[in-house]
C-alpha atoms as a PDB file:
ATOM      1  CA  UNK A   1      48.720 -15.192  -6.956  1.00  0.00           C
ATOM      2  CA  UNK A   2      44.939 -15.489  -6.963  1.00  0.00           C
ATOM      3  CA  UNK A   3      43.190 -15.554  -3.155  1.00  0.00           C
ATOM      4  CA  UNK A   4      40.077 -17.700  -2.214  1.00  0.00           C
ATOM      5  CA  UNK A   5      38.744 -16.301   0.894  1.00  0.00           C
ATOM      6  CA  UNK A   6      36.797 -18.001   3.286  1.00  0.00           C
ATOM      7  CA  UNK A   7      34.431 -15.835   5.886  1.00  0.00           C
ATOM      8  CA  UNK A   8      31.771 -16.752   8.154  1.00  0.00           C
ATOM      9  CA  UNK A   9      29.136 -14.529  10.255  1.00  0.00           C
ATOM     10  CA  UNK A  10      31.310 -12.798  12.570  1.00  0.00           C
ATOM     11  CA  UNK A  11      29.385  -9.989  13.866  1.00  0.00           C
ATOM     12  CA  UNK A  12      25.645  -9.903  15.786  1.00  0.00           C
ATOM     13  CA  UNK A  13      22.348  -8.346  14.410  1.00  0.00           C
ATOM     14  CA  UNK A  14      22.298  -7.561  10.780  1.00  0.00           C
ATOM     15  CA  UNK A  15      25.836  -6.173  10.333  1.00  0.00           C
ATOM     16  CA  UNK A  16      26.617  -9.381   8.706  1.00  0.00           C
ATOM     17  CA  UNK A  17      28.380 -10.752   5.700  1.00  0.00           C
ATOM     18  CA  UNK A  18      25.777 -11.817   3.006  1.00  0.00           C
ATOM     19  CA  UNK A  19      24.177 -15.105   3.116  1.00  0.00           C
ATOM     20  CA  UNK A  20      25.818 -17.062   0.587  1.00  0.00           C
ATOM     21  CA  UNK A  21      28.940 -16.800   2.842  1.00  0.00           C
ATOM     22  CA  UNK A  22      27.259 -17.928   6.121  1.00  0.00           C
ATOM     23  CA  UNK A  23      28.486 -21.585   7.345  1.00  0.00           C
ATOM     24  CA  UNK A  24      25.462 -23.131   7.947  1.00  0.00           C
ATOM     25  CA  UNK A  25      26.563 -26.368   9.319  1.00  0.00           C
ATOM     26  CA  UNK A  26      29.228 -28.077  10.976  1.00  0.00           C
ATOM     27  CA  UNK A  27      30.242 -31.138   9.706  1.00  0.00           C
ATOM     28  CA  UNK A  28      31.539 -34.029  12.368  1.00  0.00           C
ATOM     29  CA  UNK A  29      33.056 -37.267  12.771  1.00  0.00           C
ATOM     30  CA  UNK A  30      32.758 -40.009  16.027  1.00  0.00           C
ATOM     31  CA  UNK A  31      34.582 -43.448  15.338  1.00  0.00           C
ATOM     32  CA  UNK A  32      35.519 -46.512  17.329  1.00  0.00           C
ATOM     33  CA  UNK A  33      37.887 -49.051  16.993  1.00  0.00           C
ATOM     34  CA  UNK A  34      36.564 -53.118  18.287  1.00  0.00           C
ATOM     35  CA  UNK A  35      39.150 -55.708  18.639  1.00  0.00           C
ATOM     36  CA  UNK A  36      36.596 -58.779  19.384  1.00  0.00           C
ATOM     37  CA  UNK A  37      39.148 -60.355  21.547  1.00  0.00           C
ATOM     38  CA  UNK A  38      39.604 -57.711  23.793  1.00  0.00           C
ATOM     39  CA  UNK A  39      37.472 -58.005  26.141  1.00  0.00           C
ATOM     40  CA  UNK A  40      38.512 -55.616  29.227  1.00  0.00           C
ATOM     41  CA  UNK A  41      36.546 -52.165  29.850  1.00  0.00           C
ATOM     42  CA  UNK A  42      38.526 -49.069  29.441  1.00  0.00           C
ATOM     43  CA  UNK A  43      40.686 -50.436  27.261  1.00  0.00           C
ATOM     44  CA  UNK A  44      41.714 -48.643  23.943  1.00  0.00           C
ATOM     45  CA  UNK A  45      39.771 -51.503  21.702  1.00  0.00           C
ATOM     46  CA  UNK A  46      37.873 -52.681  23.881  1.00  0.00           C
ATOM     47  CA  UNK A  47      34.398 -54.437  22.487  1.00  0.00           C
ATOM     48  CA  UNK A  48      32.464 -54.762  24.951  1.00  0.00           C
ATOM     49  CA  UNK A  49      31.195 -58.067  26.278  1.00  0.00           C
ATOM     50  CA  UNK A  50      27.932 -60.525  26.170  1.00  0.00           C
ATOM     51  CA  UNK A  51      24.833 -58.165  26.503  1.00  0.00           C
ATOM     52  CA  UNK A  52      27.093 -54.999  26.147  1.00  0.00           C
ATOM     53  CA  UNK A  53      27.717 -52.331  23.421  1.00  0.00           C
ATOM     54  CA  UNK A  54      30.311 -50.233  24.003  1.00  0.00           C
ATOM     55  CA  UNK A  55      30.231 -45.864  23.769  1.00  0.00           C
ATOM     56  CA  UNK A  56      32.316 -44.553  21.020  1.00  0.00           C
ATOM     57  CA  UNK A  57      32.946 -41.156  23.608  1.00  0.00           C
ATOM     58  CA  UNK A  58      34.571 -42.784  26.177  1.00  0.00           C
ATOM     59  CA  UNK A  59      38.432 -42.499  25.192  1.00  0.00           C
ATOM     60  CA  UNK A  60      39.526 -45.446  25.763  1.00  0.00           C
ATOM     61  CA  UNK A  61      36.291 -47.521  24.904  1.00  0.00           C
ATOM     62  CA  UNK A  62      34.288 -47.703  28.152  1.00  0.00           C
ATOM     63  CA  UNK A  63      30.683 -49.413  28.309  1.00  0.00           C
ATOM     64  CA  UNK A  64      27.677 -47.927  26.990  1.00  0.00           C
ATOM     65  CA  UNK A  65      24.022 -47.649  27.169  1.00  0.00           C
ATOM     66  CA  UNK A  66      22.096 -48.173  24.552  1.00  0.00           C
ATOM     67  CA  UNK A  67      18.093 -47.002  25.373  1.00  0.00           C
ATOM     68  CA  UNK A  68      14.806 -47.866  23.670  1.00  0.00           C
ATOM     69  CA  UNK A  69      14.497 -45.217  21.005  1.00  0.00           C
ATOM     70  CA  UNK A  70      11.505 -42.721  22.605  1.00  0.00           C
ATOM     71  CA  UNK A  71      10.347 -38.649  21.776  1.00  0.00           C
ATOM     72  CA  UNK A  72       8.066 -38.593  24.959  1.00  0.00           C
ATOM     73  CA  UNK A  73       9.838 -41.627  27.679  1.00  0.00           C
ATOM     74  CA  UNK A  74      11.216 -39.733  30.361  1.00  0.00           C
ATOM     75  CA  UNK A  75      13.337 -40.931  32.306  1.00  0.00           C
ATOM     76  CA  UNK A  76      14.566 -42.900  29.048  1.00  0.00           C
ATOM     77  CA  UNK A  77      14.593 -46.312  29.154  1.00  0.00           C
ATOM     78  CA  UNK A  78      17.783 -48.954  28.931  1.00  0.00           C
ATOM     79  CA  UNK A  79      17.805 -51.181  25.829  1.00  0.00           C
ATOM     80  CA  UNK A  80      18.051 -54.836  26.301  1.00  0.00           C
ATOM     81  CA  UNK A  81      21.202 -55.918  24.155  1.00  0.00           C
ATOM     82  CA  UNK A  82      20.846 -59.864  23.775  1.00  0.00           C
ATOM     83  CA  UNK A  83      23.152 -62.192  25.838  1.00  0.00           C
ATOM     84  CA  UNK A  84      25.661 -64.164  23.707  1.00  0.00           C
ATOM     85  CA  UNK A  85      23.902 -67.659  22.556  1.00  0.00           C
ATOM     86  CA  UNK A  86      25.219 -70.423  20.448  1.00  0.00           C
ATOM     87  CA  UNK A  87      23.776 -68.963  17.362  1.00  0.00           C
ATOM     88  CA  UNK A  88      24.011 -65.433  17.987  1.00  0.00           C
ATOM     89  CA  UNK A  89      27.186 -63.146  19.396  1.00  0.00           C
ATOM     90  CA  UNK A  90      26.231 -59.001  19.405  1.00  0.00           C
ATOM     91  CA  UNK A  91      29.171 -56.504  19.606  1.00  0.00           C
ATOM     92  CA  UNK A  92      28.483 -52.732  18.706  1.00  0.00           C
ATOM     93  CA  UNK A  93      28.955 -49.594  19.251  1.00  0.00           C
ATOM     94  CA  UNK A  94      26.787 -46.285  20.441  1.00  0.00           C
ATOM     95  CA  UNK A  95      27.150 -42.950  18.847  1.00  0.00           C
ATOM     96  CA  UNK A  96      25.025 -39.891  20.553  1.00  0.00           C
ATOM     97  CA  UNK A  97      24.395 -37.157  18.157  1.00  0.00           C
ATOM     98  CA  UNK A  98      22.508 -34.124  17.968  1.00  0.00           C
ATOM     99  CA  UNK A  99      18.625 -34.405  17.263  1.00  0.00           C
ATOM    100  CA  UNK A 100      17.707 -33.668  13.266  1.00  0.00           C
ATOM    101  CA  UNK A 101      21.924 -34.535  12.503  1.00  0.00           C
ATOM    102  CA  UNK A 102      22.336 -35.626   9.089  1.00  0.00           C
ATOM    103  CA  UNK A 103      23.838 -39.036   8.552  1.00  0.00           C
ATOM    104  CA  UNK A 104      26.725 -38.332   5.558  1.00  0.00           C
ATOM    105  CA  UNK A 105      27.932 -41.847   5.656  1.00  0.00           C
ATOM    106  CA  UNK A 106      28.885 -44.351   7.834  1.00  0.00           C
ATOM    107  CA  UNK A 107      32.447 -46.134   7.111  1.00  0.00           C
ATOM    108  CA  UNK A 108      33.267 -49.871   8.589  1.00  0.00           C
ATOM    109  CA  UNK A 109      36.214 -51.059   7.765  1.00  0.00           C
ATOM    110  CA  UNK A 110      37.093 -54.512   9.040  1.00  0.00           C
ATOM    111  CA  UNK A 111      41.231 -54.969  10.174  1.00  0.00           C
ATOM    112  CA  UNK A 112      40.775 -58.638  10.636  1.00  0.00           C
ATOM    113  CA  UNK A 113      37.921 -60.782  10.015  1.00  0.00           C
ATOM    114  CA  UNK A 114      35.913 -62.554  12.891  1.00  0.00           C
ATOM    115  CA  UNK A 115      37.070 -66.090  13.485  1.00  0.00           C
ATOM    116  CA  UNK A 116      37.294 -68.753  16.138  1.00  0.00           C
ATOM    117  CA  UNK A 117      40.025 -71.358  16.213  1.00  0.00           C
ATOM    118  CA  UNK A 118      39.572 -74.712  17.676  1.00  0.00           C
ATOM    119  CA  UNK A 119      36.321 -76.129  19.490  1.00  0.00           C
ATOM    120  CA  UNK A 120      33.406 -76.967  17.615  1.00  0.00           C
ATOM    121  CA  UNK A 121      32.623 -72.850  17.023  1.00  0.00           C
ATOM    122  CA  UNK A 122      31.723 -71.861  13.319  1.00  0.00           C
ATOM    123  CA  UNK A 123      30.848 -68.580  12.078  1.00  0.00           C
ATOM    124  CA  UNK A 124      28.529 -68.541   9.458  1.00  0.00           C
ATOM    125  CA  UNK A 125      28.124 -64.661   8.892  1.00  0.00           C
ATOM    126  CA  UNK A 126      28.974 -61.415  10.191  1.00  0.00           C
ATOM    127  CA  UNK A 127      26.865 -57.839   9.017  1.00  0.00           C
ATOM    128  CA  UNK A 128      26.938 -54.416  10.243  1.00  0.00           C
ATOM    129  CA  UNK A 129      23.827 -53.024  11.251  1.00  0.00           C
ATOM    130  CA  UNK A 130      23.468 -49.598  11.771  1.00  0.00           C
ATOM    131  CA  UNK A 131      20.596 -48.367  13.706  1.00  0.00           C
ATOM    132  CA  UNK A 132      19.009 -45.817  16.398  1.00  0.00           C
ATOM    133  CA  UNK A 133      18.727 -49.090  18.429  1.00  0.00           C
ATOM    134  CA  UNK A 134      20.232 -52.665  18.072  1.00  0.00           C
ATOM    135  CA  UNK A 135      19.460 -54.650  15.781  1.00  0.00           C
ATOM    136  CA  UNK A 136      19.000 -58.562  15.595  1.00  0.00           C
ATOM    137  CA  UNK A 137      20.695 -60.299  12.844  1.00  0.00           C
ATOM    138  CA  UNK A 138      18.231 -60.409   9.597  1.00  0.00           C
ATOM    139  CA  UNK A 139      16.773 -56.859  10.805  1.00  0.00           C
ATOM    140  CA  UNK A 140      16.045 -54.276   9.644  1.00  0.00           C
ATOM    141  CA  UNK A 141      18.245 -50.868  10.305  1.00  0.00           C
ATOM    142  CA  UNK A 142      17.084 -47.906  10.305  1.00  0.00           C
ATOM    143  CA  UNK A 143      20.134 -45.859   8.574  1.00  0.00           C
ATOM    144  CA  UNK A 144      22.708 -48.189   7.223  1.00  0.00           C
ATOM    145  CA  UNK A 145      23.622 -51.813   6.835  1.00  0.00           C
ATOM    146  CA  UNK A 146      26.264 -54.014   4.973  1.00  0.00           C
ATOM    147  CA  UNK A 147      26.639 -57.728   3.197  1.00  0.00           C
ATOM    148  CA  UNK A 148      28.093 -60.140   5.242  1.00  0.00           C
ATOM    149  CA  UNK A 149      31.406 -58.921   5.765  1.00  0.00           C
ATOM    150  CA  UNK A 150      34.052 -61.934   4.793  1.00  0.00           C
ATOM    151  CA  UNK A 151      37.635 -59.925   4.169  1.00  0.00           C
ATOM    152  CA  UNK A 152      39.623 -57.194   4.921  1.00  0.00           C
ATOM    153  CA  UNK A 153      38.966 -53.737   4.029  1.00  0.00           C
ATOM    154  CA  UNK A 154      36.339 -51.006   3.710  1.00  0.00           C
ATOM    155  CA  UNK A 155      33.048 -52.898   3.191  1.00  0.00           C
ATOM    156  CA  UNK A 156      30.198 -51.715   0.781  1.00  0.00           C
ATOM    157  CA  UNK A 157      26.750 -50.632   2.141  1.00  0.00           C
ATOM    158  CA  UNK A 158      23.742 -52.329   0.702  1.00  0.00           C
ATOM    159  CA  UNK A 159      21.683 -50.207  -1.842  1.00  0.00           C
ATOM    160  CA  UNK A 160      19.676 -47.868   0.853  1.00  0.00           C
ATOM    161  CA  UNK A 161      15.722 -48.593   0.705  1.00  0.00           C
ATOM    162  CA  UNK A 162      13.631 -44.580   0.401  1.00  0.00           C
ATOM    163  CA  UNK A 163      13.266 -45.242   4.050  1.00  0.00           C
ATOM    164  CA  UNK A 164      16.753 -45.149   5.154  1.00  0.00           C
ATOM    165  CA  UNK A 165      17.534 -42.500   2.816  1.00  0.00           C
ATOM    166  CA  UNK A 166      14.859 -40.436   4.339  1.00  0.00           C
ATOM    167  CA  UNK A 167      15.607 -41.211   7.858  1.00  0.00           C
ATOM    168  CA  UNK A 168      19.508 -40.090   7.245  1.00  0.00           C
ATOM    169  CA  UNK A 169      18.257 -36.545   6.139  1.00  0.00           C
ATOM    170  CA  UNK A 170      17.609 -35.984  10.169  1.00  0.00           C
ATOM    171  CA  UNK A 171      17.906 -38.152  13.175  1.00  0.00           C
ATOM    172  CA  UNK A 172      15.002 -38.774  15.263  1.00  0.00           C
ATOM    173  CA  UNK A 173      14.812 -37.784  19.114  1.00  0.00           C
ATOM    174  CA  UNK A 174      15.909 -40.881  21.022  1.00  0.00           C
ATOM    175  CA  UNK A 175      17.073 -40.083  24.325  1.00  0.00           C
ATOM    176  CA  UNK A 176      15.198 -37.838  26.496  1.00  0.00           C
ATOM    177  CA  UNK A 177      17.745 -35.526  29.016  1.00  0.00           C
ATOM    178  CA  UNK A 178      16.920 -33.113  31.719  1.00  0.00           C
ATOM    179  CA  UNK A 179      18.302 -29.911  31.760  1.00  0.00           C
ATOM    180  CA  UNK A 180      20.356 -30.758  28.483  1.00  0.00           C
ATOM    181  CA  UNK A 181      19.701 -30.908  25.341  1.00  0.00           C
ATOM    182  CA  UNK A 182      17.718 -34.248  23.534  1.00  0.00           C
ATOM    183  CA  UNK A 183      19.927 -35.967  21.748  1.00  0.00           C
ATOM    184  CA  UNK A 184      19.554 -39.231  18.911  1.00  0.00           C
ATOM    185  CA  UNK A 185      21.453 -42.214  19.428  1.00  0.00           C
ATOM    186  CA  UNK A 186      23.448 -44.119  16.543  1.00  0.00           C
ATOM    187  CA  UNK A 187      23.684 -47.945  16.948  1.00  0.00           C
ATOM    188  CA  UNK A 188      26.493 -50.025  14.735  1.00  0.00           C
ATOM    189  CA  UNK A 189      25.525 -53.385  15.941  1.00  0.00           C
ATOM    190  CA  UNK A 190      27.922 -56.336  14.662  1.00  0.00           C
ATOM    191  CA  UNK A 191      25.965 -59.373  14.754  1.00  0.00           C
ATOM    192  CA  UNK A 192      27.727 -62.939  14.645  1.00  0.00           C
ATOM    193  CA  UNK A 193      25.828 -65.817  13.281  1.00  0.00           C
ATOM    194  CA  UNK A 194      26.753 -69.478  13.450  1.00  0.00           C
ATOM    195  CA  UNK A 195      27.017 -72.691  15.614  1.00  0.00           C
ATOM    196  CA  UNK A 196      28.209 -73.650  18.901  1.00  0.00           C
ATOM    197  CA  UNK A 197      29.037 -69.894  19.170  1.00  0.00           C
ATOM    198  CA  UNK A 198      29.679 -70.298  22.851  1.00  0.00           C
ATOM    199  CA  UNK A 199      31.692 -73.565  22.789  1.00  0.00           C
ATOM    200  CA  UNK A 200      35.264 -72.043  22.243  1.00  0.00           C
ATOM    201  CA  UNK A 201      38.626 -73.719  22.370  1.00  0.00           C
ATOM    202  CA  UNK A 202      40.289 -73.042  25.679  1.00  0.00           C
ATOM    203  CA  UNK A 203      43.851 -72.134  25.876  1.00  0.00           C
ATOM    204  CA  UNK A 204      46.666 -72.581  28.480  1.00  0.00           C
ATOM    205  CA  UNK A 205      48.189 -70.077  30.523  1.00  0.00           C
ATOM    206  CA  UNK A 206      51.857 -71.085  30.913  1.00  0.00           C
ATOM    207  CA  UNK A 207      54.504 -70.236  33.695  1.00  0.00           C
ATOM    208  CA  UNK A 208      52.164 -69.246  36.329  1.00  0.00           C
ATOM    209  CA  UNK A 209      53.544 -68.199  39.788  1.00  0.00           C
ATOM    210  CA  UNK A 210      51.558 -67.055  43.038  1.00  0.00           C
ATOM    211  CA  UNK A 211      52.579 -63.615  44.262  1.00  0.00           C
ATOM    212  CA  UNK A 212      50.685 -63.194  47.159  1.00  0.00           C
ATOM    213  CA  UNK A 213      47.908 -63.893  49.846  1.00  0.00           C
ATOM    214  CA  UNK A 214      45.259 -62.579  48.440  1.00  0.00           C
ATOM    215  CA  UNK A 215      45.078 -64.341  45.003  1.00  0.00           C
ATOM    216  CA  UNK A 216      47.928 -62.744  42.524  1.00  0.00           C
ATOM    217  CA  UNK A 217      49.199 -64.497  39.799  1.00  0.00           C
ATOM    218  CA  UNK A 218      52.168 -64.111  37.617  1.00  0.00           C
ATOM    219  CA  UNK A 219      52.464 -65.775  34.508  1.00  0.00           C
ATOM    220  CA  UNK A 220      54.234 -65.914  31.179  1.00  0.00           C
ATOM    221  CA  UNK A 221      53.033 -63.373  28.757  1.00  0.00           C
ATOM    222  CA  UNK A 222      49.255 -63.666  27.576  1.00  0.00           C
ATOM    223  CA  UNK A 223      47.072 -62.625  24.134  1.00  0.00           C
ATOM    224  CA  UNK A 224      43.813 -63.655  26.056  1.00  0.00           C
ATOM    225  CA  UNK A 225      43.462 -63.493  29.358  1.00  0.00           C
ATOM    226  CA  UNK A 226      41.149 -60.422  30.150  1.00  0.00           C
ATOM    227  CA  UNK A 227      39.037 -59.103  33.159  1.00  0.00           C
ATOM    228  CA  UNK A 228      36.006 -61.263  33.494  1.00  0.00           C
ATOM    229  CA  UNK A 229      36.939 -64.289  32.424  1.00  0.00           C
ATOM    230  CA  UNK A 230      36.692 -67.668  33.728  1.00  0.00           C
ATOM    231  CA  UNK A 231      39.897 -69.444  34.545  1.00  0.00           C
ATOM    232  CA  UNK A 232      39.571 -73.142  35.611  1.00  0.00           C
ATOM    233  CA  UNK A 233      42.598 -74.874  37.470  1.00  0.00           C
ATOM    234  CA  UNK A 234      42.769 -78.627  37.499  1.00  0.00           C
ATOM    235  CA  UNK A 235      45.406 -81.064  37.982  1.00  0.00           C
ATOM    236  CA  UNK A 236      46.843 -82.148  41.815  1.00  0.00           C
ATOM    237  CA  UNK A 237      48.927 -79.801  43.282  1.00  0.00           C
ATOM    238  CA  UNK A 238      52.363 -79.354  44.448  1.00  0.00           C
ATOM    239  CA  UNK A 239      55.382 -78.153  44.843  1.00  0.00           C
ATOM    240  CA  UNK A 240      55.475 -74.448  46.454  1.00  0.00           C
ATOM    241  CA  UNK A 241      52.211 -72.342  46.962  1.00  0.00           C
ATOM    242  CA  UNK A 242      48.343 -72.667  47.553  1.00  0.00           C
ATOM    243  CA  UNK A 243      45.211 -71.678  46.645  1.00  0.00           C
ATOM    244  CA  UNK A 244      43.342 -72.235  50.017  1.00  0.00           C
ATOM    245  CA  UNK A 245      39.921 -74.294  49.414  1.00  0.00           C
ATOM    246  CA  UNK A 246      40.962 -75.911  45.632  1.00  0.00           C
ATOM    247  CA  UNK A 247      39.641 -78.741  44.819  1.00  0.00           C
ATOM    248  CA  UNK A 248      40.679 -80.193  41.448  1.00  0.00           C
ATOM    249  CA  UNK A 249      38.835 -79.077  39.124  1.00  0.00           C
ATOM    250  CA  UNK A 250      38.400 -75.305  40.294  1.00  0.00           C
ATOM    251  CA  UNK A 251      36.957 -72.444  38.206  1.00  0.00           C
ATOM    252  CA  UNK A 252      37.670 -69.148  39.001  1.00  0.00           C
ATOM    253  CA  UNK A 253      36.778 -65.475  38.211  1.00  0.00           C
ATOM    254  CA  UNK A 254      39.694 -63.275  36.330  1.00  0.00           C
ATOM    255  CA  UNK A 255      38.995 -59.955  38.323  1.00  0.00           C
ATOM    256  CA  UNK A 256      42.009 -58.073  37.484  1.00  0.00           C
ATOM    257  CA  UNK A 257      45.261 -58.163  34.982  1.00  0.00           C
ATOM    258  CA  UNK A 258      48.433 -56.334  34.339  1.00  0.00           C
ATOM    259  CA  UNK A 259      50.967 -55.858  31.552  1.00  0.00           C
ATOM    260  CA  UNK A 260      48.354 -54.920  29.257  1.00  0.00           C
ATOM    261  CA  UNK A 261      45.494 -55.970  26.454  1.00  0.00           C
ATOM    262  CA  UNK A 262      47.478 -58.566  24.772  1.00  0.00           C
ATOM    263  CA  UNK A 263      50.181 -59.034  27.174  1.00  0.00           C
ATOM    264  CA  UNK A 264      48.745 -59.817  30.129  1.00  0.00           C
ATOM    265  CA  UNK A 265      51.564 -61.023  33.152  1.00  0.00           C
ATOM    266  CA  UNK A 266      49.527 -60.723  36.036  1.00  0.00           C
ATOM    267  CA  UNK A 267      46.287 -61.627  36.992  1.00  0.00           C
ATOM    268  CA  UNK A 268      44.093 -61.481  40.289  1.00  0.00           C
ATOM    269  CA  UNK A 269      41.613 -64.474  40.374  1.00  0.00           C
ATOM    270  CA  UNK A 270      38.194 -64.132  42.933  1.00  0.00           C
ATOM    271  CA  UNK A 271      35.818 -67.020  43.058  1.00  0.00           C
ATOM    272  CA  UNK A 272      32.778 -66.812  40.292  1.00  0.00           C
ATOM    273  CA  UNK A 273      30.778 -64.914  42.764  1.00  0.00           C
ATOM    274  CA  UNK A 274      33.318 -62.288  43.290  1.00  0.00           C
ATOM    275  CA  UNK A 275      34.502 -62.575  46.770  1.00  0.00           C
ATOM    276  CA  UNK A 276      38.319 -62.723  47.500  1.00  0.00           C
ATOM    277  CA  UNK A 277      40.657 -66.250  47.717  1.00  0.00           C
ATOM    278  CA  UNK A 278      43.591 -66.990  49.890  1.00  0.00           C
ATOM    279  CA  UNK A 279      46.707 -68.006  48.657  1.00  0.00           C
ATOM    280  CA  UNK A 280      50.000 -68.718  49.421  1.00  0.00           C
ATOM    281  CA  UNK A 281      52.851 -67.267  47.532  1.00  0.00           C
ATOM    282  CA  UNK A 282      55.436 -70.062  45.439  1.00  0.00           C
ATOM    283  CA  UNK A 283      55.257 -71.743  42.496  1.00  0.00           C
ATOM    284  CA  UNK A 284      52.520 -74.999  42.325  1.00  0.00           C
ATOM    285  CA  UNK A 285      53.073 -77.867  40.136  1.00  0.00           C
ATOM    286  CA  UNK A 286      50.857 -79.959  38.530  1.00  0.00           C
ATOM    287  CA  UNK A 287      48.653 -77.690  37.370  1.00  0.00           C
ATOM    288  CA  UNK A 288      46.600 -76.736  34.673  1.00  0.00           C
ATOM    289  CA  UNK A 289      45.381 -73.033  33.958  1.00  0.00           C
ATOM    290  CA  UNK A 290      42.900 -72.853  30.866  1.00  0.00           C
ATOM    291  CA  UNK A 291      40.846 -69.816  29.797  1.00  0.00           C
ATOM    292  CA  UNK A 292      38.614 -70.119  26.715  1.00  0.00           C
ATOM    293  CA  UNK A 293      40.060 -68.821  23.669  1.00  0.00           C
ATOM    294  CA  UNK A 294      38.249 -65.482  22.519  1.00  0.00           C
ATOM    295  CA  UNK A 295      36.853 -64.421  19.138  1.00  0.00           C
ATOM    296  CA  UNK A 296      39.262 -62.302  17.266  1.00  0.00           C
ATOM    297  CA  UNK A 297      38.421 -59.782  14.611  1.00  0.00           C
ATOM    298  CA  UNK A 298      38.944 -55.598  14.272  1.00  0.00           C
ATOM    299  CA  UNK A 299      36.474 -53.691  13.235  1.00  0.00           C
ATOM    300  CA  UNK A 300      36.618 -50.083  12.565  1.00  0.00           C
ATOM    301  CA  UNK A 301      33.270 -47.584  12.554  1.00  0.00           C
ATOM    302  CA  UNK A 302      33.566 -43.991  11.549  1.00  0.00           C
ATOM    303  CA  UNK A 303      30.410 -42.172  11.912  1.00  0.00           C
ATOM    304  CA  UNK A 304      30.459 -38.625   9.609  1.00  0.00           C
ATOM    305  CA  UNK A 305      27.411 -36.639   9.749  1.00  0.00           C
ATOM    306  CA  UNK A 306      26.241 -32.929   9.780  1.00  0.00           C
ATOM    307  CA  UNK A 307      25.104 -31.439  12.953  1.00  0.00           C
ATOM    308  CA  UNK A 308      22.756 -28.217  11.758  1.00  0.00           C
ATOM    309  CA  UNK A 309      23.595 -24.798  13.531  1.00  0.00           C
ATOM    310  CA  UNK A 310      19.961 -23.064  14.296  1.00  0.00           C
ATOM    311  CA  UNK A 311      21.810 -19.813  15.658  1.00  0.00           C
ATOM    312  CA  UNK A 312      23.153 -19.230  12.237  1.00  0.00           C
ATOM    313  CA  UNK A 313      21.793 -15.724  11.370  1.00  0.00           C
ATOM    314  CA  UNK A 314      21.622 -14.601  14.779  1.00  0.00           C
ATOM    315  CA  UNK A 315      24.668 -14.766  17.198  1.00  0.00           C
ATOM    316  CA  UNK A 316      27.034 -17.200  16.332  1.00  0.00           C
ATOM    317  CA  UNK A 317      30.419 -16.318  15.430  1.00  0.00           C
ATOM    318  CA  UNK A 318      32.592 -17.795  12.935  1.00  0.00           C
ATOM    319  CA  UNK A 319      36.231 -18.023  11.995  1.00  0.00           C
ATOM    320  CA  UNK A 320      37.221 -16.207   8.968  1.00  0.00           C
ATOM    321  CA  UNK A 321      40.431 -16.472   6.828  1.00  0.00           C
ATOM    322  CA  UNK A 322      41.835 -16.663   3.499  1.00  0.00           C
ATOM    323  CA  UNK A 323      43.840 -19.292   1.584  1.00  0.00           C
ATOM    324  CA  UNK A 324      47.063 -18.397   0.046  1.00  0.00           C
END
């Protein structure tokens, strides 16, 4: 049976296997999954939020910081990602390469399209943006970019202008480190265009319980209650249990949950500023516990690029092998 054998640069100085066998790259692959409805940090989808991006190397999603793109800033500076408005929603994502990598492709494959369900919220588009900073809708990106993205699947990128196509080839420096090496930052923004973006549909959280004194809620399973949220109680109370200082209507800051993203049980509520509440454990009636109905959409990003080796010739060492 015929062998194909694979070997790389295994030994130092010039004892070496000839140069049309050397691996002279590694090729690589960063992706992140965005459920737009998900809205609590360190969570597996997790989107990030109004004014945040979220870092495709924090497993699960955690927040990210997206800087001002600069070969000579030191200490580098944050980006400003824009707060949500009625017009305009950002969600992305930040990938941190290797300085000079070269972008192979960029895959974004959409699991469920962006959409908002009751209120006077319309979406009017939603493109993919891909960047070494964020970038507003009707921008320009650096690298990559797609048509307005309207069903499921993998989505086409638009025909790449001799700019992009040069600035693939090798990523610039972005982000400035000390003591480590300078890296280049990828951006996939996701930017939302329509009206009355932020006037969303609220939706009721049923079966709700008190569980403690300091502000613990149980309540039927939930798809959309998330940390940071606003929760607004209104009605006249009774029957069992209190929330100390309610007045009718009340809004409140969702600080904590359990059960999990998309099944939420529990919840801890703090006033808007953040500082604890006093309850009273029992069951209130007459109550009404609304939260605003999230976007939903699931995007998918999968960065694949080629990170160059400069030790190759000189000291790295390689795997070798053979296929059967």
């Amino acid at each position: 049976m015929p062998r194909a054998t694979f070997e790389g640069p295994i030994l130092s100085g010039d004892n070496r296997f000839g140069a049309l066998r050397n691996v002279g790259y590694s090729q690589l692959v960063q992706n992140a999954d965005l459920d737009l409805s998900n809205t609590t940090v360190a969570t597996a989808t997790y989107a990030g939020s109004s004014g945040q991006f979220v870092n495709s190397n924090g497993i699960p999603n955690s927040n990210a910081t997206v800087y001002v793109p600069s070969s000579s800033v030191f200490p580098s500076v944050a980006a400003t990602i824009p707060a949500d408005t009625a017009t305009n929603i950002y969600r992305g994502v930040a990938f941190y390469v290797p300085t000079g990598a070269d972008l192979d492709n960029i895959y974004v494959d959409c699991l469920v399209p962006a959409a908002v369900s009751g209120g006077s919220a319309t979406i009017s588009s939603v493109t993919a943006y891909i960047s070494n900073n964020y970038t507003a809708a009707a921008g320009t990106a650096a690298y990559f970019k797609t048509g307005s993205i309207t069903a499921v699947g993998r989505q086409a990128l638009s025909t790449f202008t001799v700019a992009q196509m040069y600035n693939q080839t090798a990523t610039t420096t972005d982000i400035l480190q000390s003591g480590s090496p300078n890296i280049s930052q990828v951006v996939a923004t996701l930017a939302i265009v329509g009206t009355n973006l932020t006037s969303l549909a609220t939706s009721a959280v049923a079966g709700v319980a008190i569980g403690d004194t300091a502000g613990t809620f149980t309540c039927t399973s939930n798809a959309y209650l998330s940390v940071g949220q606003t929760l607004t109680i209104s009605g006249t109370a009774g029957g069992t249990g209190s929330i100390t200082g309610y007045t009718n209507p009340t809004s409140y800051l969702v600080s904590a949950v359990s059960g999990g993203a998309g099944t939420v049980t529990g919840f801890t509520l703090t006033t808007l500023a953040g500082a604890a509440i006093v309850t009273t454990t029992g069951t209130p009636t007459g109550l009404t516990y609304t939260i605003a109905t999230p976007f939903i959409g699931k995007y998918n990003f999968t960065l694949q690029y080629t990170q160059p080796d400069n030790n190759i010739g000189t000291r790295t060492a390689y795997p070798y092998g053979n296929f059967d």
